[in-house]
Protein backbone atom coordinates (compact mmCIF):
# COMPACT_ATOMS: atom_id res chain seq x y z
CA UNK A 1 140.74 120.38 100.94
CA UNK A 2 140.52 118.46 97.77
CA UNK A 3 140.35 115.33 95.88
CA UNK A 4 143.93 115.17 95.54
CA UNK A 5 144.32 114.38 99.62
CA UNK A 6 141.78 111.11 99.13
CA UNK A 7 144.22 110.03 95.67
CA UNK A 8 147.37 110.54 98.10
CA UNK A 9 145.60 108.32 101.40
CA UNK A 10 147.82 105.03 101.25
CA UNK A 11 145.76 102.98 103.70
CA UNK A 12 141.63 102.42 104.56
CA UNK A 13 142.60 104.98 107.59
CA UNK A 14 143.90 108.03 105.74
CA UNK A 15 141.07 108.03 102.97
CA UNK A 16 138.41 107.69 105.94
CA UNK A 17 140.72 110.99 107.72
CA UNK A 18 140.95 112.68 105.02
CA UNK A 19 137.29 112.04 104.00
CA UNK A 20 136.02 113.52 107.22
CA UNK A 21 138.21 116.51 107.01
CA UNK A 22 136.13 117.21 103.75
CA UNK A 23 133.10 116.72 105.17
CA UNK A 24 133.45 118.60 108.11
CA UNK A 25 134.89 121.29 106.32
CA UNK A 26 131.63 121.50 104.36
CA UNK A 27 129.12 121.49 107.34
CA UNK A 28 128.12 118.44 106.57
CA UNK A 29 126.42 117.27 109.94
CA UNK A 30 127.64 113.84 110.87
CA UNK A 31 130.98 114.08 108.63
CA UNK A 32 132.32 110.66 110.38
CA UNK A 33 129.29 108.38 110.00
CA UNK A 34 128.76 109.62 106.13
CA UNK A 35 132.62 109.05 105.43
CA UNK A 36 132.23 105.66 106.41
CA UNK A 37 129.45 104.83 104.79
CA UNK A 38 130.86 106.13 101.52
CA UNK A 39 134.33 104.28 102.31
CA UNK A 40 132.19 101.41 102.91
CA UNK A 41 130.47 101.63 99.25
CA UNK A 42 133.67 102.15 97.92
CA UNK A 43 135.28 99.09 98.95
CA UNK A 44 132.15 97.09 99.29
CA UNK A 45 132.14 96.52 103.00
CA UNK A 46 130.60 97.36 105.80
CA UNK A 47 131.42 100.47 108.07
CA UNK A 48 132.21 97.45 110.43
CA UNK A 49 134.91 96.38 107.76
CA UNK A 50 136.09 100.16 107.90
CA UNK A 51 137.57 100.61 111.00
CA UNK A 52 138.66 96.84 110.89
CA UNK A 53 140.97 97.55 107.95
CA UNK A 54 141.86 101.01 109.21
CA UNK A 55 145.37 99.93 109.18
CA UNK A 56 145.11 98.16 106.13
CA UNK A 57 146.57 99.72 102.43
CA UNK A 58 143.62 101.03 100.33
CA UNK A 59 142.91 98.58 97.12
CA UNK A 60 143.77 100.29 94.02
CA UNK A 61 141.20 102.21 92.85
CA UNK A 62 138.82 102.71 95.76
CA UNK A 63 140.10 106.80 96.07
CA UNK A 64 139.08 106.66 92.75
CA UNK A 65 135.65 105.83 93.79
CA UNK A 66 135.44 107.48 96.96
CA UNK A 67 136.06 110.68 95.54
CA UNK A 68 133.28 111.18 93.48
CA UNK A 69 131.15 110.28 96.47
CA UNK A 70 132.63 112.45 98.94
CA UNK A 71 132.60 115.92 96.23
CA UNK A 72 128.92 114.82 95.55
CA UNK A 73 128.11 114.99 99.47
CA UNK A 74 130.10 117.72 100.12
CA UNK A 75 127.65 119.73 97.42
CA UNK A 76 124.92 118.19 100.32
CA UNK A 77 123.71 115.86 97.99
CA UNK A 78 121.78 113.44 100.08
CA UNK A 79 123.44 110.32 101.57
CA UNK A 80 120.96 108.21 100.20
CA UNK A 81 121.18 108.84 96.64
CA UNK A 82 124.95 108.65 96.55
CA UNK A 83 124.08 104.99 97.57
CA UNK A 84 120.99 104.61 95.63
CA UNK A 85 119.04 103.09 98.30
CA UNK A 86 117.21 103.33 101.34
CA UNK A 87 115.51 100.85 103.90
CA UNK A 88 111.95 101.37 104.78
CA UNK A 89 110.25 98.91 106.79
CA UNK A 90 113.42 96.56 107.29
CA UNK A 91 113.04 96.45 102.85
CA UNK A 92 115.70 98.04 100.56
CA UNK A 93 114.08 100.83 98.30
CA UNK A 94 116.31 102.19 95.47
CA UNK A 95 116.36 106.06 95.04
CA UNK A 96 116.89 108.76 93.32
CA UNK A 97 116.67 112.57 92.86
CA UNK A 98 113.38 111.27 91.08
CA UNK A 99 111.63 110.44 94.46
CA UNK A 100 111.58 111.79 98.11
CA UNK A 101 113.93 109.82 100.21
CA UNK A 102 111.66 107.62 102.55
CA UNK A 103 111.89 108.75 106.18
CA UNK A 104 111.64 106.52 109.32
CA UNK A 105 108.77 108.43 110.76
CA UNK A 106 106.65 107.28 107.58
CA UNK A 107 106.25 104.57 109.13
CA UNK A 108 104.33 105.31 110.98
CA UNK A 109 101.45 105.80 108.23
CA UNK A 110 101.94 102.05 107.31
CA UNK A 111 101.67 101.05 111.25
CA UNK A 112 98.48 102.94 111.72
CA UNK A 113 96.82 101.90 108.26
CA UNK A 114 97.44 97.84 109.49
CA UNK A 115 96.25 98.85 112.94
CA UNK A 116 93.13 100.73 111.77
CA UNK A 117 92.04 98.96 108.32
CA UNK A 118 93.49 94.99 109.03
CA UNK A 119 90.37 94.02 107.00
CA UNK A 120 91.14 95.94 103.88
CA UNK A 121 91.02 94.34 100.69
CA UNK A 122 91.28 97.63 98.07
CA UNK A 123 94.59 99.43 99.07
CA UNK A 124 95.98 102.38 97.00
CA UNK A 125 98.86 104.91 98.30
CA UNK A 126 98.22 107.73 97.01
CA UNK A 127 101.35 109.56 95.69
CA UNK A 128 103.54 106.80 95.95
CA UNK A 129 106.70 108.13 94.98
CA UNK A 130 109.57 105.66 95.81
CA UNK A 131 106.39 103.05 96.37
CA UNK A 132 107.63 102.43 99.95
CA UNK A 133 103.94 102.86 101.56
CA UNK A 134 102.50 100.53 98.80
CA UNK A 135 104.55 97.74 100.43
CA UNK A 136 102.36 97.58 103.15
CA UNK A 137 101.35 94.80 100.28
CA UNK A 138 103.60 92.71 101.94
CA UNK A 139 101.29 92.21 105.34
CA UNK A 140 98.03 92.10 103.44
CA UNK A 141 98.51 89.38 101.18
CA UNK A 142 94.69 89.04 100.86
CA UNK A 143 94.18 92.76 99.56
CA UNK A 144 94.52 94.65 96.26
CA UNK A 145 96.59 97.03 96.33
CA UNK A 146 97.15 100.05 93.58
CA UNK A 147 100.12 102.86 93.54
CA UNK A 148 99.69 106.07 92.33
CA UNK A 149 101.43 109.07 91.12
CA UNK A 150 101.38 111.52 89.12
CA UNK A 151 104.81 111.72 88.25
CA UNK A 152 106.19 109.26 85.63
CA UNK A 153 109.32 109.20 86.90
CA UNK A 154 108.38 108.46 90.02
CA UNK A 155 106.54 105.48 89.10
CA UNK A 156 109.67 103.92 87.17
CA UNK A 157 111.24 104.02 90.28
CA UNK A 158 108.55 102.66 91.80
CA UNK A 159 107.70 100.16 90.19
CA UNK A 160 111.10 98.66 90.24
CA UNK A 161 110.81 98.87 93.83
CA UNK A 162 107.40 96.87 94.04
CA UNK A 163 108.56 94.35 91.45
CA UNK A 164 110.96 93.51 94.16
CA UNK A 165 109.46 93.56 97.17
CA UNK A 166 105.55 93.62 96.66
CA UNK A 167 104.73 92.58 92.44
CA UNK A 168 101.48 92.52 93.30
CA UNK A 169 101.18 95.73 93.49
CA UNK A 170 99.73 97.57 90.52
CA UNK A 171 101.18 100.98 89.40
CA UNK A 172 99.13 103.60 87.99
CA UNK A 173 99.46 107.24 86.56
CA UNK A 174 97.26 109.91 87.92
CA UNK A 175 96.47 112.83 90.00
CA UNK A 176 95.12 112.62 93.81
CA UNK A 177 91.78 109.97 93.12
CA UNK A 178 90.33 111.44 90.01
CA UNK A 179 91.07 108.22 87.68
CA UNK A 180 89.13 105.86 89.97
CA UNK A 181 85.73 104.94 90.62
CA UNK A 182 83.28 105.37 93.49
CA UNK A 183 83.82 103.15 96.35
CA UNK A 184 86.61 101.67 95.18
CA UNK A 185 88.92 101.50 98.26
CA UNK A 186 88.59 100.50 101.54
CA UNK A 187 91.90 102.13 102.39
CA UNK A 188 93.79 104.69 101.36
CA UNK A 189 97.31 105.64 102.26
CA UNK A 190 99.13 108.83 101.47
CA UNK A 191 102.30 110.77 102.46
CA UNK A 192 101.61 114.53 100.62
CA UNK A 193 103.61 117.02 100.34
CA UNK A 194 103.01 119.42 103.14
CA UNK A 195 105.46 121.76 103.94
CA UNK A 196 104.05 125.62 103.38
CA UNK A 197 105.54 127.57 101.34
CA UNK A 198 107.79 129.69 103.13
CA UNK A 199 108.97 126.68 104.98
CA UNK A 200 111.38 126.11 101.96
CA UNK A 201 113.61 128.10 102.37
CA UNK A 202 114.31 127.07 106.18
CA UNK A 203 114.62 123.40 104.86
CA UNK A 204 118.59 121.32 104.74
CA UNK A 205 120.49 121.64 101.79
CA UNK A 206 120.04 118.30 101.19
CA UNK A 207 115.91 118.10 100.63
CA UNK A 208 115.46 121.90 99.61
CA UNK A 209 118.66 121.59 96.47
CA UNK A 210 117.58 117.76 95.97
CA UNK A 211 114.92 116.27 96.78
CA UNK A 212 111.64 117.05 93.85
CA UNK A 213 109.87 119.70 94.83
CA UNK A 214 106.70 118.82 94.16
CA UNK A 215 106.70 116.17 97.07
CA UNK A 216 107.72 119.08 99.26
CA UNK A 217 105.57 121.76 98.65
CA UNK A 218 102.22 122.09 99.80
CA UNK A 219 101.37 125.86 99.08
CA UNK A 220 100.93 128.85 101.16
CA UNK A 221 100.06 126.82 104.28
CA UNK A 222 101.16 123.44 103.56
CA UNK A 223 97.49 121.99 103.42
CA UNK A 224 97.07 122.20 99.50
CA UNK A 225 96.95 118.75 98.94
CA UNK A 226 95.51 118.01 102.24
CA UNK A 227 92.73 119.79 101.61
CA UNK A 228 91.83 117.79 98.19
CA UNK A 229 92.67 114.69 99.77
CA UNK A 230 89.98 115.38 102.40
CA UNK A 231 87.60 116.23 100.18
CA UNK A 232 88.52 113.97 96.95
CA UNK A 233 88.71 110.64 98.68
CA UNK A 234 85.88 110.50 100.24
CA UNK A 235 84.02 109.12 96.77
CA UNK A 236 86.25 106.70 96.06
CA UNK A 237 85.92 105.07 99.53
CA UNK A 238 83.75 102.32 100.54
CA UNK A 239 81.10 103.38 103.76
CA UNK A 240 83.53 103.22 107.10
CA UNK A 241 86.82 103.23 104.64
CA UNK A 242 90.29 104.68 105.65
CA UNK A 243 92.35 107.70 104.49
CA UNK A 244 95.67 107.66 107.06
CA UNK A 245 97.90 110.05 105.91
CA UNK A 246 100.81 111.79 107.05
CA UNK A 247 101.34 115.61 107.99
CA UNK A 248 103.40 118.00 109.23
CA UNK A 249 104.20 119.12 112.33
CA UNK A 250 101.54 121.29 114.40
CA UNK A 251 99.65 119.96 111.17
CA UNK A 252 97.16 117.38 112.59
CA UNK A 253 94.77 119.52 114.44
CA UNK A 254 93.62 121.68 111.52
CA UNK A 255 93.55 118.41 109.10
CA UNK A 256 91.53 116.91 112.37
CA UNK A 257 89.19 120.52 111.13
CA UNK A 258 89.05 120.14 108.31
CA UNK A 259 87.77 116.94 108.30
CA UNK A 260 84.99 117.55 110.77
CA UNK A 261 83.68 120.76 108.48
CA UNK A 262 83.44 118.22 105.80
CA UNK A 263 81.02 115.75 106.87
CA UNK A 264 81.61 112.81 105.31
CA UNK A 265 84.35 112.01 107.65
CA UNK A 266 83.57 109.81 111.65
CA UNK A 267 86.18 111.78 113.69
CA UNK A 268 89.83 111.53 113.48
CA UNK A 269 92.60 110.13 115.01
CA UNK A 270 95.87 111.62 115.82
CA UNK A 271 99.29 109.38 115.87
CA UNK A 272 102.32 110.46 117.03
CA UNK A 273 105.63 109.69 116.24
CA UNK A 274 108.90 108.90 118.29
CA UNK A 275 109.11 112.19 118.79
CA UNK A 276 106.20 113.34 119.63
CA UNK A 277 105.17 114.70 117.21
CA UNK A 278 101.51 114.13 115.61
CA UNK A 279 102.48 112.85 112.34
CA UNK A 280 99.88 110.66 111.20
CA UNK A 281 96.26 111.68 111.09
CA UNK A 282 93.61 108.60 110.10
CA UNK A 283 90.36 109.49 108.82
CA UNK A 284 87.17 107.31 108.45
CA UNK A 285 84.10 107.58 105.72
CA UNK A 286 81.10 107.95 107.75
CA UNK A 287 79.01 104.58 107.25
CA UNK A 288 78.43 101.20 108.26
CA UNK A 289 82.17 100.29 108.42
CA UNK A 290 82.84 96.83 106.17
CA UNK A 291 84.19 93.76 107.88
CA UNK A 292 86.72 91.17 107.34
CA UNK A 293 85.24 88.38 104.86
């Protein structure tokens, strides 16, 4: 089925039909919900409005916007970057192949690092990507926070993002914590990439042809970057500071290990998410832990 079925649809009804028949036909998992969505960016509604206007003609030109969005998601190009945004924590963040798409269980790591650090007053997320963690911002007014990443692209997108919802927030280039000083954090936040390396494969069309890589992969077992987070943030934290992070699943217990063979680190605590799964593992510096001034 082609483009020239969504050019022929006369009314809001027959593009959204003939939309899902494309879909589907692709193996596009929820092939209704996305071809409403996209109808709905096409005509600048809601997927509310959709149905509504089911009956109604289609406005000249919307097939010629809808199907650029449907051959785009048939190719399993992810929903959100056809729309170029995705909420987070109730907050709009624009994306793009440039940055992991934000996921719900995420978070999670901002819940835990306001439930753990509430006193914190030196912030950075570490890797920030789309800068979605960094707007935890937002509920510390009192605190300085920093966003990092190594990518440059990443932190355009960024820091568009945090211009909007947290401009507070300063963004900075660099590499896990190597570009900061000792004791310079009291928390820090960090989604890594942590899926192992022959995990790829096995991953959706949509993250393993489109999302960057190097927010996926985190070597043989997944615990590259876990590893130098354990052991590289423990100098720039202040005595009884933070690192919450999130992990894969079946993840936490060897991070929870790795951790303890370290030293420097007072125990660990395992969050899970709505599924059940432990996603979130906090870590504290060993110490006398700081307190709220």
């Amino acid at each position: 089925m082609t483009g020239a079925v969504l050019e022929a649809a006369t009314t809001v009804g027959s593009a959204l039909a003939a939309a899902v028949a494309r879909l589907a036909a692709a193996g596009v998992p929820e092939p209704r919900a996305d071809a409403e969505v996209l109808l709905a960016h096409a005509l600048g509604t809601s997927r509310a409005g959709v149905i509504a206007r089911s009956g109604e003609p289609l406005p000249a030109g919307a097939a010629a916007r809808l199907e650029p969005l449907v051959a785009r998601r048939v190719a399993r190009e992810p929903l959100h970057y056809l729309l170029g945004e995705r909420e987070f924590w109730s907050l709009p963040f624009a994306v793009d192949r440039r940055v992991l798409i934000p996921r719900p269980e995420t978070e999670l790591v901002v819940e835990t690092a306001l439930s753990v650090a509430p006193a914190a007053r030196r912030v950075l997320d570490l890797g920030t990507g789309s800068g979605a963690i960094a707007a935890v911002a937002r509920a510390l007014p009192n605190a300085q926070v920093s966003a990092s990443d190594v990518d440059q692209s990443a932190l355009t997108i960024a820091r568009a993002n945090l211009a909007r919802h947290a401009p507070r927030v300063a963004c900075i280039a660099g590499d896990v914590v190597g570009a900061f000083g000792a004791g310079t954090f009291d928390l820090v936040v960090s989604n890594p990439p942590y899926v192992a390396e022959a995990e790829l494969t096995g991953l959706e069309p949509e993250v393993r042809e489109h999302e960057p890589r190097r927010a996926l992969a985190g070597g043989a077992d997944g615990l590259a970057t876990v590893r130098r987070l354990v052991c590289e943030v423990p100098r720039v934290l202040t005595a009884g500071g933070w690192l919450v992070m999130e992990v894969g699943a079946g993840q936490a217990a060897a991070v929870a290990a790795l951790a303890a063979a370290d030293g420097r680190w007072r125990g660990a605590r395992r969050m899970r998410d709505h599924g059940g799964v432990e996603r979130v593992v906090a870590l504290a510096r060993r110490g006398d832990a700081w307190t709220r001034s």
